[in-house]
PDB file of N, CA and C in Angstrom:
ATOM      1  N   UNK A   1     -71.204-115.250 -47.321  1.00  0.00           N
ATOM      2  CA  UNK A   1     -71.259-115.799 -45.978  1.00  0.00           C
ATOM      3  C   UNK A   1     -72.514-116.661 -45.866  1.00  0.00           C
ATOM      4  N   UNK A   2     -72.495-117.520 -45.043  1.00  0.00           N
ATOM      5  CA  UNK A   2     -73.347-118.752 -45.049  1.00  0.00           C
ATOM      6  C   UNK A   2     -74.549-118.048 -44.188  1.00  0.00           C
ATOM      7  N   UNK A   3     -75.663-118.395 -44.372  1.00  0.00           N
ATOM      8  CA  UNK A   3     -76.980-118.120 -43.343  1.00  0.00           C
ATOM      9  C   UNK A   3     -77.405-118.506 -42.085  1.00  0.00           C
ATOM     10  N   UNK A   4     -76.944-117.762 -41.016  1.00  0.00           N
ATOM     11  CA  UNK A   4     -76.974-118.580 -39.563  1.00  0.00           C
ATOM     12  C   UNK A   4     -78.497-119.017 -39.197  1.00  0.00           C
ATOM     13  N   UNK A   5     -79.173-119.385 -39.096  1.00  0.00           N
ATOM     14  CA  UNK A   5     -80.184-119.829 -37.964  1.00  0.00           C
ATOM     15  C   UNK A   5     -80.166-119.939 -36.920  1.00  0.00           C
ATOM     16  N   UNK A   6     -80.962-119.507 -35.650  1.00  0.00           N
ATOM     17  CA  UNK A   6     -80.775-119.680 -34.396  1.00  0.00           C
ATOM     18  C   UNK A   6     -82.597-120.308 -34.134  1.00  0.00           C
ATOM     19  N   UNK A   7     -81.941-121.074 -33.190  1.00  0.00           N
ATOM     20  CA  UNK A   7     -83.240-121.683 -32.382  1.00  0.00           C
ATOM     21  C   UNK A   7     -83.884-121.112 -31.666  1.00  0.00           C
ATOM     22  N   UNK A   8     -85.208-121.119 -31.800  1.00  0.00           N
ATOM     23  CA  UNK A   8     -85.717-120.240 -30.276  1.00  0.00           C
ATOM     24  C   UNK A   8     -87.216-121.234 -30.064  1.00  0.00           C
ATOM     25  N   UNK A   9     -87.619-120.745 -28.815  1.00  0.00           N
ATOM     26  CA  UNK A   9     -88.767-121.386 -28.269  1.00  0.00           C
ATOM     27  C   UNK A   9     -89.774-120.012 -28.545  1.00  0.00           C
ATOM     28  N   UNK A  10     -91.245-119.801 -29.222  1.00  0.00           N
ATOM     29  CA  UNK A  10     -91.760-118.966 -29.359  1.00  0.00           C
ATOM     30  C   UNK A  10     -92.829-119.093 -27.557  1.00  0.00           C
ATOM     31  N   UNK A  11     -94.174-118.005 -27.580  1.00  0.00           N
ATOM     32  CA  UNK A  11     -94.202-118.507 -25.983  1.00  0.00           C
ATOM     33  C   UNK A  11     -95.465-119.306 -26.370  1.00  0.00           C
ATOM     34  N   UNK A  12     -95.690-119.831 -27.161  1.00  0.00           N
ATOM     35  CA  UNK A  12     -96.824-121.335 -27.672  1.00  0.00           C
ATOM     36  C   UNK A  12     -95.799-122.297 -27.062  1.00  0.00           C
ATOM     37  N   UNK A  13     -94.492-122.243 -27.032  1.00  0.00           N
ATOM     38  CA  UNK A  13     -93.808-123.455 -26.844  1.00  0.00           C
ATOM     39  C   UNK A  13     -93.439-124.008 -28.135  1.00  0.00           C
ATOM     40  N   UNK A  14     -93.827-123.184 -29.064  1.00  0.00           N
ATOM     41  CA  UNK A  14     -93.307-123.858 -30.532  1.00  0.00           C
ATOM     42  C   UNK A  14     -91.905-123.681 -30.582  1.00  0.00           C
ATOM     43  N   UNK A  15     -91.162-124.433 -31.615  1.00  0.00           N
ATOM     44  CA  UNK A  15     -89.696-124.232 -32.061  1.00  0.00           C
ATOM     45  C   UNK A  15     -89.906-123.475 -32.704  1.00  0.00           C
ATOM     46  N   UNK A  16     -89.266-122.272 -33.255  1.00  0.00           N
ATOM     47  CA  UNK A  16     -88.777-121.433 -34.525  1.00  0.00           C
ATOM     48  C   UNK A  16     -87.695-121.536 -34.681  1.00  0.00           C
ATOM     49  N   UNK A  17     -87.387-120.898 -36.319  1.00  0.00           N
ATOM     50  CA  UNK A  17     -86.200-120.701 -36.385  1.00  0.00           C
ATOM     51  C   UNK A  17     -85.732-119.087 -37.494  1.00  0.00           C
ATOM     52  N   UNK A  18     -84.861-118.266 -37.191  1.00  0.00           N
ATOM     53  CA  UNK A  18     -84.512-116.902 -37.427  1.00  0.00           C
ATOM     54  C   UNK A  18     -83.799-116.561 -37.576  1.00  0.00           C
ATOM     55  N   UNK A  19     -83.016-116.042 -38.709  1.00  0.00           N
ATOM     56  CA  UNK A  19     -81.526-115.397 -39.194  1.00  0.00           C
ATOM     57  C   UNK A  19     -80.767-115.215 -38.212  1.00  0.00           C
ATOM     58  N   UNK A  20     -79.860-114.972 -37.911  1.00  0.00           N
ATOM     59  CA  UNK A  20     -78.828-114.621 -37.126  1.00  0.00           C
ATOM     60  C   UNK A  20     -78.824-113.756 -36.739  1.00  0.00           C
ATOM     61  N   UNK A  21     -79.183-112.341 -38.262  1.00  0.00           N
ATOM     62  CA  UNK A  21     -79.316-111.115 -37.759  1.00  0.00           C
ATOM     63  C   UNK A  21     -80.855-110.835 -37.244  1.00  0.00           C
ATOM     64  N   UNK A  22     -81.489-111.149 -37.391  1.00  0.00           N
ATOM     65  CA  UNK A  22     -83.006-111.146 -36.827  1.00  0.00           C
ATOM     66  C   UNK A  22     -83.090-111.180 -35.572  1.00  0.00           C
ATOM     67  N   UNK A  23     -82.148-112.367 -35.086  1.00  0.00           N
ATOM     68  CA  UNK A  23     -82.321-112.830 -33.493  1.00  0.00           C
ATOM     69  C   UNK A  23     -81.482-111.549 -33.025  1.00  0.00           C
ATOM     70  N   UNK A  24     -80.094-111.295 -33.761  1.00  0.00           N
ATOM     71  CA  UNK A  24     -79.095-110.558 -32.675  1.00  0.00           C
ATOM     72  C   UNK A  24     -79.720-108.969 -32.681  1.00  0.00           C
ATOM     73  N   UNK A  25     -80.670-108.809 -33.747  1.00  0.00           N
ATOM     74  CA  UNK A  25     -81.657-107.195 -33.789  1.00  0.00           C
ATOM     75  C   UNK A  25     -82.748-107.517 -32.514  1.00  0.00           C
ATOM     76  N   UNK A  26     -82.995-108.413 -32.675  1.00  0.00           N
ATOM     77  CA  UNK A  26     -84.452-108.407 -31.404  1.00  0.00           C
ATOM     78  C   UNK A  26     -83.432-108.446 -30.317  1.00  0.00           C
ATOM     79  N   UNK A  27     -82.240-108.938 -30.038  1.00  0.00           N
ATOM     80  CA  UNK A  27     -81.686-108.740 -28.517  1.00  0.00           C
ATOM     81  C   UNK A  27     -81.347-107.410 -28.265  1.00  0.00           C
ATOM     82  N   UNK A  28     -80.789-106.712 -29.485  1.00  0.00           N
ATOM     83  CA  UNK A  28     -80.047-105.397 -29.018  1.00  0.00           C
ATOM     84  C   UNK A  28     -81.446-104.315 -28.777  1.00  0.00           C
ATOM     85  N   UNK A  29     -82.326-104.573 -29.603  1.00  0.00           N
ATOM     86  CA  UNK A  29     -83.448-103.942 -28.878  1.00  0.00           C
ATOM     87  C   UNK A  29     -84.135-104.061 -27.414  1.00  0.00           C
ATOM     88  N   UNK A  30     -84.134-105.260 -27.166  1.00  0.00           N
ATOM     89  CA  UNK A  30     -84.610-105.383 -25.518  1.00  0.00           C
ATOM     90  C   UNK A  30     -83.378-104.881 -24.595  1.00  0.00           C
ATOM     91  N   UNK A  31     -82.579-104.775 -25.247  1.00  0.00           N
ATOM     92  CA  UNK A  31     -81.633-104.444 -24.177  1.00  0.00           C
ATOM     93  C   UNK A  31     -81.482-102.812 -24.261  1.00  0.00           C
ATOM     94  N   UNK A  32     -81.904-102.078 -25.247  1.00  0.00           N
ATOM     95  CA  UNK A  32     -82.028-100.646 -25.608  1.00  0.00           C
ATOM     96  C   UNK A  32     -83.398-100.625 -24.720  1.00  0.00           C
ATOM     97  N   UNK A  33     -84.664-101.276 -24.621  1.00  0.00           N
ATOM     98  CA  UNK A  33     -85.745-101.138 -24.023  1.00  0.00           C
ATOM     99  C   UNK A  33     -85.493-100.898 -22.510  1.00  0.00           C
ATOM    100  N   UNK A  34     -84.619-101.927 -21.755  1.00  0.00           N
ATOM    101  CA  UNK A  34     -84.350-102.099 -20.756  1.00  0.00           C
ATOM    102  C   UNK A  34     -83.676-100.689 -20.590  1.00  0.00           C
ATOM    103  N   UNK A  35     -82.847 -99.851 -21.019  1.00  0.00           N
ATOM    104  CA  UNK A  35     -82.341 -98.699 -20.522  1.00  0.00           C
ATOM    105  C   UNK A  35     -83.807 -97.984 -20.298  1.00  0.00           C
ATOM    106  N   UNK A  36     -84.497 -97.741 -21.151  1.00  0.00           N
ATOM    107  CA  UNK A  36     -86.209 -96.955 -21.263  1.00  0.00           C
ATOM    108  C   UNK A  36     -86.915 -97.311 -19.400  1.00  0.00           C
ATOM    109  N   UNK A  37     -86.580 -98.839 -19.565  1.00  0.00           N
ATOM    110  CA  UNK A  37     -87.260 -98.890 -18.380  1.00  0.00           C
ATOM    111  C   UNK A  37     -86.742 -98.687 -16.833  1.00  0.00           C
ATOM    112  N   UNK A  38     -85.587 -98.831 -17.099  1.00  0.00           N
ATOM    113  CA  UNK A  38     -84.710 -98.647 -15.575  1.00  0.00           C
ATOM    114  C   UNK A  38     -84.829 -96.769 -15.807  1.00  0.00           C
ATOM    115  N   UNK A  39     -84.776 -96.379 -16.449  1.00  0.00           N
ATOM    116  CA  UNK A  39     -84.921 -94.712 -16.377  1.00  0.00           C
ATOM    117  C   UNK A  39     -86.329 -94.633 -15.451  1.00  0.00           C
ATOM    118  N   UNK A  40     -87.464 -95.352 -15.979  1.00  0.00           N
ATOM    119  CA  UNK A  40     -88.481 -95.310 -15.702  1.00  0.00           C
ATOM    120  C   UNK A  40     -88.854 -95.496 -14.213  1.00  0.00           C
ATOM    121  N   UNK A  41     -88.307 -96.637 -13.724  1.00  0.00           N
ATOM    122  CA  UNK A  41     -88.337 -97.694 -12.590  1.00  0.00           C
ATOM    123  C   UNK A  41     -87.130 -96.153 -11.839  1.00  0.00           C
ATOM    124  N   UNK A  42     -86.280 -95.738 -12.116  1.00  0.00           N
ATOM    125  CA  UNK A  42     -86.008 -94.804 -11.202  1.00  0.00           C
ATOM    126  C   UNK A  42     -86.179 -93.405 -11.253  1.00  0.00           C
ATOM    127  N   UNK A  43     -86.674 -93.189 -11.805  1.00  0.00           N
ATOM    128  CA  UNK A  43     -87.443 -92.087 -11.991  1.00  0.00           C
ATOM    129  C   UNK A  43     -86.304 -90.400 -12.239  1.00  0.00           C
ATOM    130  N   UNK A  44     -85.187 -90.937 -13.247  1.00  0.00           N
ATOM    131  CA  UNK A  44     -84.156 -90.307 -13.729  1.00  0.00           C
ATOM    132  C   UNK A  44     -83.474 -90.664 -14.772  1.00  0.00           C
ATOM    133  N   UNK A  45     -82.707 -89.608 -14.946  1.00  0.00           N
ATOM    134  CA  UNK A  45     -81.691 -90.471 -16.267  1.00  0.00           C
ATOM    135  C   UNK A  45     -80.680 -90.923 -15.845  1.00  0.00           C
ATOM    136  N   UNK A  46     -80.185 -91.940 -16.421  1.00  0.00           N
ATOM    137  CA  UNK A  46     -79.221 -92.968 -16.404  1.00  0.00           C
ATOM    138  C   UNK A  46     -78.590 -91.834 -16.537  1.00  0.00           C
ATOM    139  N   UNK A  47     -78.437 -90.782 -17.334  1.00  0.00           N
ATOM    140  CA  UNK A  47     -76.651 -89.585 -17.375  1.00  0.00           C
ATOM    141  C   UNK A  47     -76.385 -89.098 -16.211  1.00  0.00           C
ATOM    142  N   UNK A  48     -77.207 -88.962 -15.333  1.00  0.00           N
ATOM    143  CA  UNK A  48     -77.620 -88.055 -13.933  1.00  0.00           C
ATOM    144  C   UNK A  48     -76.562 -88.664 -13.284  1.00  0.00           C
ATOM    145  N   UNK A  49     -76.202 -89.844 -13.481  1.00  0.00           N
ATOM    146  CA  UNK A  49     -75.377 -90.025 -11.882  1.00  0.00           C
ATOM    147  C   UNK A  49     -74.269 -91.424 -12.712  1.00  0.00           C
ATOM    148  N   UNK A  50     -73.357 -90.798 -12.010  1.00  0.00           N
ATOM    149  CA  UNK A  50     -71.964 -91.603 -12.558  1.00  0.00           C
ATOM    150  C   UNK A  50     -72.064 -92.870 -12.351  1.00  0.00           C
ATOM    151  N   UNK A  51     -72.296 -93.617 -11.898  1.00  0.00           N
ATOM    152  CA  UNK A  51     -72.419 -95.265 -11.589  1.00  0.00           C
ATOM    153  C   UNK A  51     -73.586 -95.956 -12.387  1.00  0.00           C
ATOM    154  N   UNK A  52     -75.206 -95.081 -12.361  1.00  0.00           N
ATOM    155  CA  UNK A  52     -76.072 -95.304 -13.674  1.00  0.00           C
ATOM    156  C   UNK A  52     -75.328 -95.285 -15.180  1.00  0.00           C
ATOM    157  N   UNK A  53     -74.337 -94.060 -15.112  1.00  0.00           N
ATOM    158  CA  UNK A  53     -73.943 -94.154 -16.738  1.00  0.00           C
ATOM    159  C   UNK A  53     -73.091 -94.905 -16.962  1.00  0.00           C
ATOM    160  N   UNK A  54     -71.924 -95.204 -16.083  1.00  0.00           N
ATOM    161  CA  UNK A  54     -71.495 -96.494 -16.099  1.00  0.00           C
ATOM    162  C   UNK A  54     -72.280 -98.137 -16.500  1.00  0.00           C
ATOM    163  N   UNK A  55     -73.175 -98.288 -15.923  1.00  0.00           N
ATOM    164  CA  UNK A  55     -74.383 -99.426 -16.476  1.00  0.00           C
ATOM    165  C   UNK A  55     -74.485 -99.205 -17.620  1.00  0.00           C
ATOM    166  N   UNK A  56     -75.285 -97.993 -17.956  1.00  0.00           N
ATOM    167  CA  UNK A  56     -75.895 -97.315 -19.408  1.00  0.00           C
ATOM    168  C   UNK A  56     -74.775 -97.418 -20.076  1.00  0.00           C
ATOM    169  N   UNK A  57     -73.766 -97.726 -20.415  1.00  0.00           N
ATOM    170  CA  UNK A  57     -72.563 -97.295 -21.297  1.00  0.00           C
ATOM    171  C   UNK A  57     -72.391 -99.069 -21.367  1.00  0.00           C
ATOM    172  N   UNK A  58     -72.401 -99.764 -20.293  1.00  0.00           N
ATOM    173  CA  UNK A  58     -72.321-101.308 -20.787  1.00  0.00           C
ATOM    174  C   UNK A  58     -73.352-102.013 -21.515  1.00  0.00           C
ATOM    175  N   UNK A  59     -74.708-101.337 -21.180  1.00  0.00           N
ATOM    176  CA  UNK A  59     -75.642-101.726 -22.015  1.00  0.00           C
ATOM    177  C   UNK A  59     -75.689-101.757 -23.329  1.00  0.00           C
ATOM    178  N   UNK A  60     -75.521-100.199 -23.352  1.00  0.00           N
ATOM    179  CA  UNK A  60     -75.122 -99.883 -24.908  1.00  0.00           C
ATOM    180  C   UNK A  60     -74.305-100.683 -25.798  1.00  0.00           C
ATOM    181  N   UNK A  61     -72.905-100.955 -24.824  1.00  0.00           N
ATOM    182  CA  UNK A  61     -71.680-101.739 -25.637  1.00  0.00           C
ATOM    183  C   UNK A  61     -72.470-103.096 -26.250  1.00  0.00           C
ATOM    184  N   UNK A  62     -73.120-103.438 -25.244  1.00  0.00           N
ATOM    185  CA  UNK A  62     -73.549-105.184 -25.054  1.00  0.00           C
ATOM    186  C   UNK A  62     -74.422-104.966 -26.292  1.00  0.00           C
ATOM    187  N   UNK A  63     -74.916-103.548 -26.368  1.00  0.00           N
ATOM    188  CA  UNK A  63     -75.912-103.973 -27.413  1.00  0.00           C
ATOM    189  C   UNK A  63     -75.383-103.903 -29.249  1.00  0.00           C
ATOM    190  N   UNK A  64     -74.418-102.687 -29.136  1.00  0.00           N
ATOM    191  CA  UNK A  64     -73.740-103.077 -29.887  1.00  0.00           C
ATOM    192  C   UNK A  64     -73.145-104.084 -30.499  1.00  0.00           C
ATOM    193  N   UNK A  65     -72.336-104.857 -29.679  1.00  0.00           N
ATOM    194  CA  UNK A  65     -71.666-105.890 -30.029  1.00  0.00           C
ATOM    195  C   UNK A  65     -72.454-107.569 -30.610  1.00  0.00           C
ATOM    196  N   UNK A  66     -73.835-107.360 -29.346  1.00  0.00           N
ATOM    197  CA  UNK A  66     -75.047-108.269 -30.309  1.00  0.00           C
ATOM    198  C   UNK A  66     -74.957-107.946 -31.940  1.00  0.00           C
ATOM    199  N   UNK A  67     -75.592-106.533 -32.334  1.00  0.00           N
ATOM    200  CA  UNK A  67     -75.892-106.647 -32.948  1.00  0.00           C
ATOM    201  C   UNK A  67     -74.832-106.839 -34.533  1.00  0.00           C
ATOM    202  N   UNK A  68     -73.647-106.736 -33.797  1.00  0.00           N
ATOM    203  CA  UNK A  68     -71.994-106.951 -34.733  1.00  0.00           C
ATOM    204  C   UNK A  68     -71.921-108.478 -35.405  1.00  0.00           C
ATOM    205  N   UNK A  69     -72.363-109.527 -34.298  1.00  0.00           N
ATOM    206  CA  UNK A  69     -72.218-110.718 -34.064  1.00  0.00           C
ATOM    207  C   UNK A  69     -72.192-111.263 -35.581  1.00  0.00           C
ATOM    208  N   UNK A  70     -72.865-111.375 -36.329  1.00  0.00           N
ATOM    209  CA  UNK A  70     -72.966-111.930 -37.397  1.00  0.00           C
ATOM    210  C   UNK A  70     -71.721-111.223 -38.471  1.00  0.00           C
ATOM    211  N   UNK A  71     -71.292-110.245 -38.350  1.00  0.00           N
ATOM    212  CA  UNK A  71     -70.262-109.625 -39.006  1.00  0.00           C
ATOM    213  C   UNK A  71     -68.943-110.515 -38.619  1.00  0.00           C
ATOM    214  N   UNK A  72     -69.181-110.936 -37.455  1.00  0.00           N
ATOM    215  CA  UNK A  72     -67.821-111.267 -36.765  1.00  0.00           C
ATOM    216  C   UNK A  72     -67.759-112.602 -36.552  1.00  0.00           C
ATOM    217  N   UNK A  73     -68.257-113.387 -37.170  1.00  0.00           N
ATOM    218  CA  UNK A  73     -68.341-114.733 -37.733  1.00  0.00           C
ATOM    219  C   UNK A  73     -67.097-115.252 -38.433  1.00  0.00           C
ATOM    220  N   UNK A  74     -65.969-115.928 -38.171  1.00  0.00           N
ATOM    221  CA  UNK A  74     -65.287-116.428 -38.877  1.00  0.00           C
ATOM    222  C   UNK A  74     -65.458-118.035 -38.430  1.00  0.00           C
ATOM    223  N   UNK A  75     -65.794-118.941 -39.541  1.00  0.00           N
ATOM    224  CA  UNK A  75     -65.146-120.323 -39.846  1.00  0.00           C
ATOM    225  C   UNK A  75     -63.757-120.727 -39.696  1.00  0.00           C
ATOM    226  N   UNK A  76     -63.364-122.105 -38.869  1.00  0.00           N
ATOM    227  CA  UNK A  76     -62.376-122.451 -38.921  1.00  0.00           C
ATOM    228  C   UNK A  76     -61.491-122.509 -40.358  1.00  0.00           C
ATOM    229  N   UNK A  77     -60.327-121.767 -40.269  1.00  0.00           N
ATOM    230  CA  UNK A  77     -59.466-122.045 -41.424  1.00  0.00           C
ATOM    231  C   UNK A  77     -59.701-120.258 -42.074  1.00  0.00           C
ATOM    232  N   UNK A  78     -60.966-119.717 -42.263  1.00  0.00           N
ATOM    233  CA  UNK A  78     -61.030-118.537 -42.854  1.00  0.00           C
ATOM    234  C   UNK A  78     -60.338-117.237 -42.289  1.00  0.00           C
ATOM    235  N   UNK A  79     -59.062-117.099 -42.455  1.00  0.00           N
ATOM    236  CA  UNK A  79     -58.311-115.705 -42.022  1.00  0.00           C
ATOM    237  C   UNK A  79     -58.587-116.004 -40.120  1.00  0.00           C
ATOM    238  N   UNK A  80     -58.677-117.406 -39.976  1.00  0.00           N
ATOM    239  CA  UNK A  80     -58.753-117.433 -38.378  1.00  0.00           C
ATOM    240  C   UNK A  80     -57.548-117.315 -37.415  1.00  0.00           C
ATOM    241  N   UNK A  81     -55.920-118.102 -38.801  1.00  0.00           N
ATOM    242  CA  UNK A  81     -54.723-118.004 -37.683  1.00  0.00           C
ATOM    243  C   UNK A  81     -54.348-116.543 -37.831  1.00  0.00           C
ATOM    244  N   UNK A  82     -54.666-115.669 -38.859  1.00  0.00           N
ATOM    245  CA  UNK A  82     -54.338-114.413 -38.628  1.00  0.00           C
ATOM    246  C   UNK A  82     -54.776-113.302 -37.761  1.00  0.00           C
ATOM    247  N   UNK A  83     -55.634-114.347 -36.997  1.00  0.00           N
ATOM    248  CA  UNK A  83     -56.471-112.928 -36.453  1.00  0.00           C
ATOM    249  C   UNK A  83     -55.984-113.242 -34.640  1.00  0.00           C
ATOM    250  N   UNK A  84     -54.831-114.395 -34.868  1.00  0.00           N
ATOM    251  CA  UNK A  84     -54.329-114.500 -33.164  1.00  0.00           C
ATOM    252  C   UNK A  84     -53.258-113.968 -33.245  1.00  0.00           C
TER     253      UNK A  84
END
C-alpha cells in the first residue's frame, strides 16, 4: 500500500507533513482525551447516566474508525466495484 501524507499546520504556522497513520493516531487520542475531560468538567462518569454513555459510545466509535482509516483505503479500480 502506498504512503499517505497528510498536511497539517504545526502552531509556528509551519507546514508539516505525517503518515496517515500518525495523523489518524494523534486524532483518536484527542478524542479518547476529550472523554478524560468531559468526565472531569462534570464531575462523573460518562457510564453513570444513559445519554452521557450514549456520547461516550460515539466517541469511542469515532475514535475507532479514525484510527481504521488507513486500513480502509481503497484506490479507484482496486476491489472497488466489489465492494458496492
Amino acid at each position: 500500500m502506498s504512503e499517505y501524507k497528510v498536511k497539517t499546520i504545526n502552531s509556528n504556522g509551519n507546514v508539516e507533513y505525517e503518515t496517515l497513520y500518525s495523523y489518524c493516531s494523534r486524532l483518536s487520542k484527542k478524542n479518547n482525551s476529550l472523554l478524560y475531560r468531559l468526565e472531569n468538567y462534570l464531575s462523573k462518569k460518562l457510564l453513570d447516566d444513559p445519554e452521557l454513555t450514549e456520547i461516550r459510545d460515539i466517541i469511542l466509535t469515532v475514535s475507532a474508525d479514525v484510527s481504521k482509516i488507513q486500513n480502509m483505503l481503497v484506490k479507484d479500480g482496486d476491489d472497488y466495484e466489489r465492494l458496492q
